[in-house]
Protein backbone atom coordinates (compact mmCIF):
# COMPACT_ATOMS: atom_id res chain seq x y z
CA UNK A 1 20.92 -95.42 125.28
CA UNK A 2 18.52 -93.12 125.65
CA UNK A 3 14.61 -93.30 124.37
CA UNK A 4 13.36 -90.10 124.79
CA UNK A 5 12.38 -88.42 121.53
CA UNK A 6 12.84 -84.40 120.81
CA UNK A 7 11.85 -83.48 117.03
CA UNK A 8 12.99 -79.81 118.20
CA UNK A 9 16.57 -81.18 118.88
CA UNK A 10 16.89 -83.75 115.93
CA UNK A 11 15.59 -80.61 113.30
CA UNK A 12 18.30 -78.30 114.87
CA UNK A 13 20.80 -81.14 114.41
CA UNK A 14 20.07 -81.92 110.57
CA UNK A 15 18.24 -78.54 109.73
CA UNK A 16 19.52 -78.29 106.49
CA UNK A 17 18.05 -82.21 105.16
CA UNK A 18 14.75 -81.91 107.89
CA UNK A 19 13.82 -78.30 108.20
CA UNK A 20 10.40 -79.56 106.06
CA UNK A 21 9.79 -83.17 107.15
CA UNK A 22 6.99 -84.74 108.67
CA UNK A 23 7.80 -85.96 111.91
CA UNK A 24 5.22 -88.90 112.56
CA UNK A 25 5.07 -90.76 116.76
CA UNK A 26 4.56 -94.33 116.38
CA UNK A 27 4.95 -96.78 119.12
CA UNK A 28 7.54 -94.78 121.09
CA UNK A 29 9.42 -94.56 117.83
CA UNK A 30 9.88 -91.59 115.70
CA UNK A 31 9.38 -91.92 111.91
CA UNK A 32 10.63 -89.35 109.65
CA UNK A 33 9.98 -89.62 105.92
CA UNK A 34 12.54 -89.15 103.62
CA UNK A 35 12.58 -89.83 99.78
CA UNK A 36 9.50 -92.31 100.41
CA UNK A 37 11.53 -94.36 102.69
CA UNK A 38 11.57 -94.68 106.19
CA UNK A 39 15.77 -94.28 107.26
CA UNK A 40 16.82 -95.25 110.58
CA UNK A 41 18.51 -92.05 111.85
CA UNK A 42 20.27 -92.56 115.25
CA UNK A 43 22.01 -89.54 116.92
CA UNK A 44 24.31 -89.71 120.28
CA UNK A 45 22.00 -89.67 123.00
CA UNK A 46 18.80 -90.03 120.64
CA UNK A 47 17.01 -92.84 119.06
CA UNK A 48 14.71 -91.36 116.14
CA UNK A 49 13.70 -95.15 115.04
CA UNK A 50 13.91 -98.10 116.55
CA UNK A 51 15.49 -100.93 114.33
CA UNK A 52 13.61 -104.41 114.63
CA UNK A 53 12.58 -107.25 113.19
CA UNK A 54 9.17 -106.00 113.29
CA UNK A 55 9.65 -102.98 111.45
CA UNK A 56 11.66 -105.49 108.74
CA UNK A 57 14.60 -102.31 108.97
CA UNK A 58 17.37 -104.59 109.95
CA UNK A 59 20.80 -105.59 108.28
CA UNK A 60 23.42 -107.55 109.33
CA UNK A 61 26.42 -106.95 107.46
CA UNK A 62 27.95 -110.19 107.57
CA UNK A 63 25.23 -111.31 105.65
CA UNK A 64 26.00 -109.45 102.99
CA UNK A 65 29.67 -109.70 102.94
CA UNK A 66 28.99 -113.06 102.34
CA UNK A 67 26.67 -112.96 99.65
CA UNK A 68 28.36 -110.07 97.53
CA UNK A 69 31.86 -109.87 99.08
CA UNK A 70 33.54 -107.49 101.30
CA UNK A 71 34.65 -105.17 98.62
CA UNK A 72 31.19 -104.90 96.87
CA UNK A 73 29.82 -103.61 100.60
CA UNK A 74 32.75 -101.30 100.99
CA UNK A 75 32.14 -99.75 98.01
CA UNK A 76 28.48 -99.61 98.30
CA UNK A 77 28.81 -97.88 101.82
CA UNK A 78 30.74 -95.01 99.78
CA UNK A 79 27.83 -94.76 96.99
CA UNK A 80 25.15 -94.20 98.84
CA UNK A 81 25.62 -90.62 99.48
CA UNK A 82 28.29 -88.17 100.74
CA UNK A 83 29.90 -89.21 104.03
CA UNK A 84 28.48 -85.99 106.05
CA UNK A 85 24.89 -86.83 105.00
CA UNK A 86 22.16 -88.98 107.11
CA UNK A 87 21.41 -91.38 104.14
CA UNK A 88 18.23 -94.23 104.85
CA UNK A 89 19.48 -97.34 104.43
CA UNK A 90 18.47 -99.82 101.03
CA UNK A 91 20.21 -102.21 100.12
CA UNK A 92 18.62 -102.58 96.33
CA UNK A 93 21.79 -100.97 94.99
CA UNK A 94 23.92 -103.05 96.33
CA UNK A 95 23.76 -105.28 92.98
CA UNK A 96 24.79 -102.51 90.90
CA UNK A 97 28.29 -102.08 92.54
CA UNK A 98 28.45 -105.95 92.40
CA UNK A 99 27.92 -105.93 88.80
CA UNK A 100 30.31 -103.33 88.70
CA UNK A 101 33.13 -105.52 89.90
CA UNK A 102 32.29 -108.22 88.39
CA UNK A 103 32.45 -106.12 84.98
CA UNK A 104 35.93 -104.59 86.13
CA UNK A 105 37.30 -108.05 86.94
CA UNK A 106 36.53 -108.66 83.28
CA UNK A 107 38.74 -106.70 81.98
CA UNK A 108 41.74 -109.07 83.16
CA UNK A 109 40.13 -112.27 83.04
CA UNK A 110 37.42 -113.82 80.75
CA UNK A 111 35.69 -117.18 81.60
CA UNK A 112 36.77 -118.77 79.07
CA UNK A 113 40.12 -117.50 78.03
CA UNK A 114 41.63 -116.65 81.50
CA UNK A 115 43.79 -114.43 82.38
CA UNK A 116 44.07 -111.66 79.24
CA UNK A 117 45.96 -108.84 80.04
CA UNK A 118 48.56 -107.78 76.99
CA UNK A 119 51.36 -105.78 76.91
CA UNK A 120 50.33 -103.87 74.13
CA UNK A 121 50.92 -100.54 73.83
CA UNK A 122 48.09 -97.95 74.69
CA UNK A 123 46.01 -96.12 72.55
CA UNK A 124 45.07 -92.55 73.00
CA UNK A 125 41.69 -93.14 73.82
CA UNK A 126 42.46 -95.38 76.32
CA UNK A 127 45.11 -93.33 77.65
CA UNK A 128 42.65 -90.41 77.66
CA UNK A 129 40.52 -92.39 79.95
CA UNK A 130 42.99 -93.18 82.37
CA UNK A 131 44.47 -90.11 83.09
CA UNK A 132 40.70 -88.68 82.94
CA UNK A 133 40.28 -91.24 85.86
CA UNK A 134 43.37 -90.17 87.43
CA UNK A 135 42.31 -86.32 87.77
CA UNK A 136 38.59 -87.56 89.12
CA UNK A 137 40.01 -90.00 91.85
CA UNK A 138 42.62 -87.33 93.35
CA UNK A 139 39.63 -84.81 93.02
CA UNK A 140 37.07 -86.79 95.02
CA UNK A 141 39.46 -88.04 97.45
CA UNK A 142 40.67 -84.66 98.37
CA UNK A 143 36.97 -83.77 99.11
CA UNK A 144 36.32 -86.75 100.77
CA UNK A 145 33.70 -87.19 98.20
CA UNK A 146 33.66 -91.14 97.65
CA UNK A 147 30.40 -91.02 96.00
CA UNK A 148 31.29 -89.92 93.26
CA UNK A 149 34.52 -91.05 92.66
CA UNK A 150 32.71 -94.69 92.54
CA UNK A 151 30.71 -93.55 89.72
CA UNK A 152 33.72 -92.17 88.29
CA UNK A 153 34.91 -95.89 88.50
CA UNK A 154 31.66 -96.89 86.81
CA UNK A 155 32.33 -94.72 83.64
CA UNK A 156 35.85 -95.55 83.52
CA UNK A 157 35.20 -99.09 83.35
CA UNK A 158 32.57 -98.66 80.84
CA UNK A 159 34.30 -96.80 78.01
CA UNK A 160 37.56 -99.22 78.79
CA UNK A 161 35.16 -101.89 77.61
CA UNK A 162 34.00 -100.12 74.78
CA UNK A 163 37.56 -99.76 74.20
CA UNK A 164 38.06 -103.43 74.35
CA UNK A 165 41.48 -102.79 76.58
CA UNK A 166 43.02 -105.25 78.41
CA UNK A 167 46.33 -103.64 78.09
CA UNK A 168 48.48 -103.14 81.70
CA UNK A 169 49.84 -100.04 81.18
CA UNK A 170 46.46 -98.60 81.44
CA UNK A 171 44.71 -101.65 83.89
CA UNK A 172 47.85 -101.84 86.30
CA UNK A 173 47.36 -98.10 87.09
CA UNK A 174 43.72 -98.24 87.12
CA UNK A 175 43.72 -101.50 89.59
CA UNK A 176 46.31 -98.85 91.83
CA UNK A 177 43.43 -96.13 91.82
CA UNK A 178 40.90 -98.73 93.04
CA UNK A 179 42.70 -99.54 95.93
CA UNK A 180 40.98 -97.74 98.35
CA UNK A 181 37.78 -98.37 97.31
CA UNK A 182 37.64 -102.19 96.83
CA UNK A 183 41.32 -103.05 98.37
CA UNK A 184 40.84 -107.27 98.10
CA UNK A 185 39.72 -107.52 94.69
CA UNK A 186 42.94 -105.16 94.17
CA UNK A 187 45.27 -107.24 95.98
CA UNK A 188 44.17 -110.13 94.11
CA UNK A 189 44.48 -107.95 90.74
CA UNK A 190 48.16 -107.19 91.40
CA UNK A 191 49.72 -110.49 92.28
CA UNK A 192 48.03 -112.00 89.05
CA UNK A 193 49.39 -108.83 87.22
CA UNK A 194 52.96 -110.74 88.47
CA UNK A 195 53.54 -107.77 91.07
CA UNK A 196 55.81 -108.51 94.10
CA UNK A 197 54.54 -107.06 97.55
CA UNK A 198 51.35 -105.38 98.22
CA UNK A 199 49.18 -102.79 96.08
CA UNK A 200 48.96 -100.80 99.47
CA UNK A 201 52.78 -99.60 98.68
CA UNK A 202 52.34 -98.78 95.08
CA UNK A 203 53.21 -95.80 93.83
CA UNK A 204 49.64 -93.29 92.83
CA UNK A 205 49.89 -93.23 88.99
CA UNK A 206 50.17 -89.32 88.22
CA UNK A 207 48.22 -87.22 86.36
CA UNK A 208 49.57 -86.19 82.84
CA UNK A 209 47.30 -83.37 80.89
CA UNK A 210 48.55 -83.52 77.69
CA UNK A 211 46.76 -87.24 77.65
CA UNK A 212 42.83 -85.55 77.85
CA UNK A 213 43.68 -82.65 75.83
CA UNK A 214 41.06 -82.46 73.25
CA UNK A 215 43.00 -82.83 70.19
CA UNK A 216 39.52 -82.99 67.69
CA UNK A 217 36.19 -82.34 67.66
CA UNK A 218 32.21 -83.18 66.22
CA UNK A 219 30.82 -81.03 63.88
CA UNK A 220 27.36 -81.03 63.05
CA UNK A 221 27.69 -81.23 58.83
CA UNK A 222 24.47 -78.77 57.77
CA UNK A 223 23.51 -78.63 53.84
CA UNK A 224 21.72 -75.37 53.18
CA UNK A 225 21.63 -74.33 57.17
CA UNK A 226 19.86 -77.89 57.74
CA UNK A 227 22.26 -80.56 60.15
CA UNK A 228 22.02 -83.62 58.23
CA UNK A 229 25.37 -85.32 59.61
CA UNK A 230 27.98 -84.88 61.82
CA UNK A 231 32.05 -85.52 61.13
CA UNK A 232 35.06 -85.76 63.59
CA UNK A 233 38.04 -83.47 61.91
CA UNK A 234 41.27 -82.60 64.06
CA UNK A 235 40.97 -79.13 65.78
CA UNK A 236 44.33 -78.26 63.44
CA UNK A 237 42.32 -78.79 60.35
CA UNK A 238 42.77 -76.11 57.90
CA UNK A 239 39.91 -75.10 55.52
CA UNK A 240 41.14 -77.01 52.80
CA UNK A 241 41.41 -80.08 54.54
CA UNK A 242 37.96 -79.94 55.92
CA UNK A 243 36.55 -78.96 52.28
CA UNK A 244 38.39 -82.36 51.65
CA UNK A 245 37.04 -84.36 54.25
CA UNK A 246 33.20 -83.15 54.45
CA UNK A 247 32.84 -83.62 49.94
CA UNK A 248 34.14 -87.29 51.03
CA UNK A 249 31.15 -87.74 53.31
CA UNK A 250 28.29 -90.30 51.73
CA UNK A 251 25.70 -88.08 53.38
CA UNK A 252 27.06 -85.47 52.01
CA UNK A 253 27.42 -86.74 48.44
CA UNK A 254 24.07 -88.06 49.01
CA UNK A 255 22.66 -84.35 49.70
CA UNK A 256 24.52 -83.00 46.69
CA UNK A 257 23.38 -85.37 43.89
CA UNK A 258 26.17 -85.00 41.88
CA UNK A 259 26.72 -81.71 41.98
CA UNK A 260 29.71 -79.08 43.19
CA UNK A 261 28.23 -76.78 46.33
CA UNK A 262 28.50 -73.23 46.08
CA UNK A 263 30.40 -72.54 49.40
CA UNK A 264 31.87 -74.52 52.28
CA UNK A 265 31.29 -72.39 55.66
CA UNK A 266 33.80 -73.89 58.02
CA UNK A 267 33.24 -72.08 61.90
CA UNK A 268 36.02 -73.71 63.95
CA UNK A 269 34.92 -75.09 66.86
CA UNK A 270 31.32 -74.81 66.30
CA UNK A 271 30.07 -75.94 62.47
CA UNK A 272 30.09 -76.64 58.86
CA UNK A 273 27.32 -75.62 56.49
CA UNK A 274 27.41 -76.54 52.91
CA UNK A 275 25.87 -74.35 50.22
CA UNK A 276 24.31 -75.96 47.52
């Protein structure tokens, strides 16, 4: 491989991310700064930094396939950054997609209890997050943009907790979309989930709008044009039925001491201010 070092050449290969750096000749190894870190950029042809022991820069990746697992890597690979970007290479995230896992795994299986997946029927919400999941996944994958549709992961497995679901019509699906991004843990997922073959043939669960239509909506509650609360009312509410629900309102009783406001301003879609 060759050694010699051209900051012309490496600029005009990464203009866009080095147009600005600082390009700093060390040793017979070329540092370039990047987000405070040094990153060990290696082009065809060109060594920019040398990786040694002395420089404490190297990683062997069967090290940490062993400690975190090969899925946890996998999908740390994809997090760091988009896949046409030179990205320096730290490994202090790597516990946060661990974590991630761990918490997903969760959702099937509790220490204690075991295996809890029900066959209850969905809720909305949950349903809502799915398909929301759905959407993101076939979006980031068509852009080859893995990044994100890990963190897209992250918030779907966060509001499924909330959510408290351990229901397979929405985890079965979900463990499908994962797949590709952490394909053992999957595997492992579907035979408990009493699946014959392997989650590589499953069918992609498909996208169904009418589960993330917005079907309410939070209004900030104002008395005398000041917001003092804030109520949830179906975007089919009619006036009367939002007169109805806002008078019910503690805060709003509170506010009112007693007595009967003057007018109820109901904006759809964007507030309610009481009159007193």
């Amino acid at each position: 491989m060759a050694t010699e070092l051209n900051t012309e050449e490496f600029v005009k290969w990464r203009n866009a991310e080095f147009a600005g750096a600082e390009f700093i000749l060390e040793d017979g190894s070329l540092f370039v700064p990047k987000g405070g870190r040094w990153g060990p950029f290696i082009s065809e042809g060109l060594i920019v930094e040398k990786m040694s022991k002395s420089k404490v820069n190297t990683v062997n990746p069967d090290d940490l396939v062993i400690k975190y697992g090969a899925d946890t890597f996998r999908m740390y690979e994809m997090f760091l950054g988009p896949v046409e970007m030179s990205k320096p290479w730290d490994t202090k995230g790597i516990e946060g997609v661990h974590r991630f896992l761990k918490k997903c795994w969760r959702l099937f299986a509790d220490e204690t209890k075991g295996w809890i997946v029900t066959d209850e029927a969905p809720t909305p919400a949950e349903l809502k997050v799915l398909h929301q999941t759905i959407k993101k996944t076939e979006q980031d994958t068509e852009r080859f943009s893995f990044n994100t549709g890990v963190s897209g992961f992250m918030i779907a497995v966060n509001e499924l907790n909330d959510l408290n679901c351990h229901k397979r019509a929405i985890l079965e699906p979900l463990c499908i979309l994962l797949t590709p991004y952490a394909p053992h843990i999957c595997e492992e997922i579907w035979h408990r989930l009493g699946n014959s073959g392997s989650v590589l043939d499953a069918s992609f669960p498909v996208f169904n709008p009418a589960y993330v239509a917005e079907t309410s909506k939070a209004y900030p509650v104002a008395i005398n044009g000041k917001t003092r609360t804030e109520l949830t009312i179906a975007l089919t509410a009619t006036q009367a039925e939002v007169e109805q629900l806002v008078l019910a309102d503690t805060t709003v009783q509170k506010w009112l001491e007693g007595k009967s406001p003057k007018k109820i301003i109901y904006v759809k879609n964007k507030m309610i201010n009481v009159v007193i």
